[in-house]
Protein backbone atom coordinates (compact mmCIF):
# COMPACT_ATOMS: atom_id res chain seq x y z
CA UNK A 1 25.85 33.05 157.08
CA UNK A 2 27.48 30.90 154.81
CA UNK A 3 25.48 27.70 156.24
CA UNK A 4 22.19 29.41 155.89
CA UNK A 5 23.43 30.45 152.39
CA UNK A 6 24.16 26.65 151.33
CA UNK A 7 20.88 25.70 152.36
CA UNK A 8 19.13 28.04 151.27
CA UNK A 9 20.64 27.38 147.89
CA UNK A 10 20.31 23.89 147.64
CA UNK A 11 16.56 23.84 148.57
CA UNK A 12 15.86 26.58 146.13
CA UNK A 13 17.13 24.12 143.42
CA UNK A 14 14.98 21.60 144.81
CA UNK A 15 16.57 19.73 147.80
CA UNK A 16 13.95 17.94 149.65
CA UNK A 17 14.41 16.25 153.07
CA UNK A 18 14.57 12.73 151.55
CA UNK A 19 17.32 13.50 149.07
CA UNK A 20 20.43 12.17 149.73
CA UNK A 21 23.41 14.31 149.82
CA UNK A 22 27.02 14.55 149.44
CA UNK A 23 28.83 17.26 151.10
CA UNK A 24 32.15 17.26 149.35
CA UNK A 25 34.68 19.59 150.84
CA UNK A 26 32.62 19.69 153.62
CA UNK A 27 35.11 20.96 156.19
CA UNK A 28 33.95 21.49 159.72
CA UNK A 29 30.63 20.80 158.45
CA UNK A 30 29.72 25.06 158.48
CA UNK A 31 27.09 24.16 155.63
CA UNK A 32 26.93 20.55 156.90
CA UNK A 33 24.87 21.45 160.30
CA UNK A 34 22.52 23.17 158.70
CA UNK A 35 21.94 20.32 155.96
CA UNK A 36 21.98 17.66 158.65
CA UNK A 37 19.37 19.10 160.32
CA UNK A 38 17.21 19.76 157.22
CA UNK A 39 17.61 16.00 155.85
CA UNK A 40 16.12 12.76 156.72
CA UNK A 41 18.30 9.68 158.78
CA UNK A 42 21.17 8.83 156.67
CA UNK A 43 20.54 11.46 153.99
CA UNK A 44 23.60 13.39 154.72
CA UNK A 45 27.09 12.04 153.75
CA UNK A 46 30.02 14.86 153.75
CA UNK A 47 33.84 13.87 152.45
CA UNK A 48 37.13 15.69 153.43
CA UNK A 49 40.44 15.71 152.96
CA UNK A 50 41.47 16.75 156.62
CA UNK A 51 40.25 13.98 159.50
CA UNK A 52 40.81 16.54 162.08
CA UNK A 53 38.27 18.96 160.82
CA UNK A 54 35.74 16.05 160.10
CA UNK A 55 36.15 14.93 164.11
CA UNK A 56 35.43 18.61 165.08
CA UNK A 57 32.15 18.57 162.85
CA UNK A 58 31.42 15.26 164.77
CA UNK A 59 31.89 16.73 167.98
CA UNK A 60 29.59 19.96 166.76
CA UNK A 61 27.08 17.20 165.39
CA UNK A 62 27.15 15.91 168.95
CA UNK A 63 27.05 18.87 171.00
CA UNK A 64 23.89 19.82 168.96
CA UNK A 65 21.95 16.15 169.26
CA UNK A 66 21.88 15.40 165.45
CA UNK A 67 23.81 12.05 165.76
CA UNK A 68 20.37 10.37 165.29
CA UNK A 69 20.44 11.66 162.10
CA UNK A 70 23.45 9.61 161.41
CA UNK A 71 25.17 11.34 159.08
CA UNK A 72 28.19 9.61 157.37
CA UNK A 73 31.68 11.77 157.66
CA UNK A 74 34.05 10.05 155.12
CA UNK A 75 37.81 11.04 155.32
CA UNK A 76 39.15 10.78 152.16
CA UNK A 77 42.95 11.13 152.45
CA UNK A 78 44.15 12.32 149.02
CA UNK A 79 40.95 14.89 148.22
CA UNK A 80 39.49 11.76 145.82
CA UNK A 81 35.90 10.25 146.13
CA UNK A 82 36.49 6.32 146.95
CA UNK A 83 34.96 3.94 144.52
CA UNK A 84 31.47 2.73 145.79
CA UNK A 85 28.03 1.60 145.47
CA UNK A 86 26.25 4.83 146.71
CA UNK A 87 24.86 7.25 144.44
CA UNK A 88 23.56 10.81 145.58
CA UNK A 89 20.56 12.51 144.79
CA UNK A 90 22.33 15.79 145.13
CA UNK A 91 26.42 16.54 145.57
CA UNK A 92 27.58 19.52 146.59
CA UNK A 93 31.14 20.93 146.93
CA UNK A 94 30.77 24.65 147.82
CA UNK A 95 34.23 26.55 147.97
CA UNK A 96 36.07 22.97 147.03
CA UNK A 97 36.77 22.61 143.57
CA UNK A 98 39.24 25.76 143.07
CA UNK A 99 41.11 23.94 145.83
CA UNK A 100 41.97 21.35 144.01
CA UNK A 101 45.16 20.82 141.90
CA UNK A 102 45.15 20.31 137.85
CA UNK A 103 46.92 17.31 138.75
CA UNK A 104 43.90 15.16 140.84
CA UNK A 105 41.02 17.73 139.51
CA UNK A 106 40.31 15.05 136.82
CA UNK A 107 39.94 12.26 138.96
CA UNK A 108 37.91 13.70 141.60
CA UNK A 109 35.40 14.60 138.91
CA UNK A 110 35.52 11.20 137.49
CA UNK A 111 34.85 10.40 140.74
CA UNK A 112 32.24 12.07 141.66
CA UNK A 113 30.48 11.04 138.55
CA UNK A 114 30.47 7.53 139.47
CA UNK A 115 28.66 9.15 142.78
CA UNK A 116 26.20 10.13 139.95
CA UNK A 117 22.74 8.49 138.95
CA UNK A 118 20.58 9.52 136.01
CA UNK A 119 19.02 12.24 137.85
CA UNK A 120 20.99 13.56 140.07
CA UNK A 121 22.43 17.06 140.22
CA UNK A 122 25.78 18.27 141.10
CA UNK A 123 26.52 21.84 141.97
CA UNK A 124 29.55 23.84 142.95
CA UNK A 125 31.15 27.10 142.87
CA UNK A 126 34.13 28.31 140.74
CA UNK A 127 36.59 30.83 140.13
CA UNK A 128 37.18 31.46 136.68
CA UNK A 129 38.90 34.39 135.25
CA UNK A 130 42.66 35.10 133.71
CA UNK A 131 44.93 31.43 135.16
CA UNK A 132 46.66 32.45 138.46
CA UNK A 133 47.73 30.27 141.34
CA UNK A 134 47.88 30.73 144.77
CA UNK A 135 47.62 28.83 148.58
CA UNK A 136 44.76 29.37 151.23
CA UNK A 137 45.80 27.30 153.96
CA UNK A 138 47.42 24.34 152.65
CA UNK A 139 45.37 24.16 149.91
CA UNK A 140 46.43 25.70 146.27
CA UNK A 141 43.73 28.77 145.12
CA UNK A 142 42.99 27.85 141.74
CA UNK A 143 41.49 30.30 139.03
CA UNK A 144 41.00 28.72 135.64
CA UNK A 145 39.44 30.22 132.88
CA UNK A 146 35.51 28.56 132.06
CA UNK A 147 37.34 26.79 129.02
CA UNK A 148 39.07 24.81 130.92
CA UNK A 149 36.42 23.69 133.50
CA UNK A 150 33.99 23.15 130.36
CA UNK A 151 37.04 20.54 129.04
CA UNK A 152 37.65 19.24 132.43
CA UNK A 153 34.04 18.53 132.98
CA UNK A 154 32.90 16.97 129.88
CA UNK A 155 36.14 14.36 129.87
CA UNK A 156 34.66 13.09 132.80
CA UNK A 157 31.22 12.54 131.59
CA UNK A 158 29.78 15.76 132.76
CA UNK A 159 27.87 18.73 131.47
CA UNK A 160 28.19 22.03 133.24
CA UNK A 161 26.13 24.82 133.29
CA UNK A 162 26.88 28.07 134.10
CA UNK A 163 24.05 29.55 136.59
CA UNK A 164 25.33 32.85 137.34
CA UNK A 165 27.84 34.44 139.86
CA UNK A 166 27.52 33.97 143.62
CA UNK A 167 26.13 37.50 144.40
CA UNK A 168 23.12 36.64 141.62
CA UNK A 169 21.59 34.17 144.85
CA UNK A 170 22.70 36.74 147.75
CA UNK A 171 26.45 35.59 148.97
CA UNK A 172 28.47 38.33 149.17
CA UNK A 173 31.96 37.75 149.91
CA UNK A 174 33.59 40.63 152.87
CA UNK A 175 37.07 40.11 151.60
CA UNK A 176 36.65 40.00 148.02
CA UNK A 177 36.03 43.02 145.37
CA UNK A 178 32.94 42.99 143.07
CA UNK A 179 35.30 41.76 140.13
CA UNK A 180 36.35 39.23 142.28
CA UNK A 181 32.99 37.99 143.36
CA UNK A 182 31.32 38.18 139.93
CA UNK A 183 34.29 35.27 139.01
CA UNK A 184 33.15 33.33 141.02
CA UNK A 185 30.33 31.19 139.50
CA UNK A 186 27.41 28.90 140.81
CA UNK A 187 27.78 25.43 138.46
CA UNK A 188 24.75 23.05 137.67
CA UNK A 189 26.04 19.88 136.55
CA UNK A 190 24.44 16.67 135.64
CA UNK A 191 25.54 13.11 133.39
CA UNK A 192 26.19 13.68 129.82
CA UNK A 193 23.71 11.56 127.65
């Protein structure tokens, strides 16, 4: 379900198979799969934090033949986009960015906007809501409040948009209540001029 759901998304906002893509966050590659199949050779690039959970989506691209669609899996050891040459057409860090500490939040947005050209588009998920703190898995569960993304966002070059909660494009969370889920908002975000 949910890699159905992140395609499904991202080609409702336009994704085509000759976009190029970055996946970051993109774990065992759950929405990765799906997007690998949908894209064009070397379209697909996904980034994590965790090498042994970007060698099992390698061994799931394998098992499923789409290594001829050679798609780059990028560890990147402290949760921050490497400087680099390649811009994306599309990024894309679904269930990522609340994972991420105040303290590196700022640079892997600054980060990511260098992974930015002119028109490219950059969409995530967020919770927002009263700030609390938490762990899933070894990661912290951040909930900020929209202020503070807003802030965070624009110091690093970058507008956000607010498009709505998750359930408005059909995920529904099983663990989560409806106030829950309706905190969790669906981000456009593109260069400032």
């Amino acid at each position: 379900m949910k890699g159905a759901f992140q395609l499904d998304f991202l080609v409702k906002q336009d994704l085509m198979p000759r976009h190029s893509l970055l996946d970051f966050g993109c774990g065992v590659l759950r929405g990765g799969i799906p997007l690998i199949s949908y894209l064009e050779t070397s379209c697909y690039t996904g980034m994590d934090v965790r090498n042994e959970v970007l060698e099992l989506g390698w061994q799931e691209v394998c098992q499923l033949n789409l290594q001829d669609k050679k798609p780059a899996l990028i560890h990147v050891p402290e949760g921050i986009p490497p400087p680099g040459d390649q811009v994306f057409d599309f990024i894309w860090a679904f269930a990522v960015l609340f994972h991420i500490s105040d303290l590196i939040l700022p640079e892997v947005l600054s980060g990511l906007r260098q992974r930015m050209h002119a028109g490219s588009v950059f969409f995530a998920n967020l919770h927002t809501g009263t700030r609390e703190e938490g762990t899933w898995l070894e990661f912290p569960l951040m909930i900020r409040p929209w202020e503070e993304y807003t802030s965070l966002f624009e110091a690093a070059g970058l507008s956000i948009e607010d498009m709505g909660c998750l359930l408005d494009f059909g995920h529904v969370h099983p663990r989560l209540t409806l106030a829950e889920q309706m905190n969790q908002r669906v981000i456009r975000t593109t260069l400032l001029s």
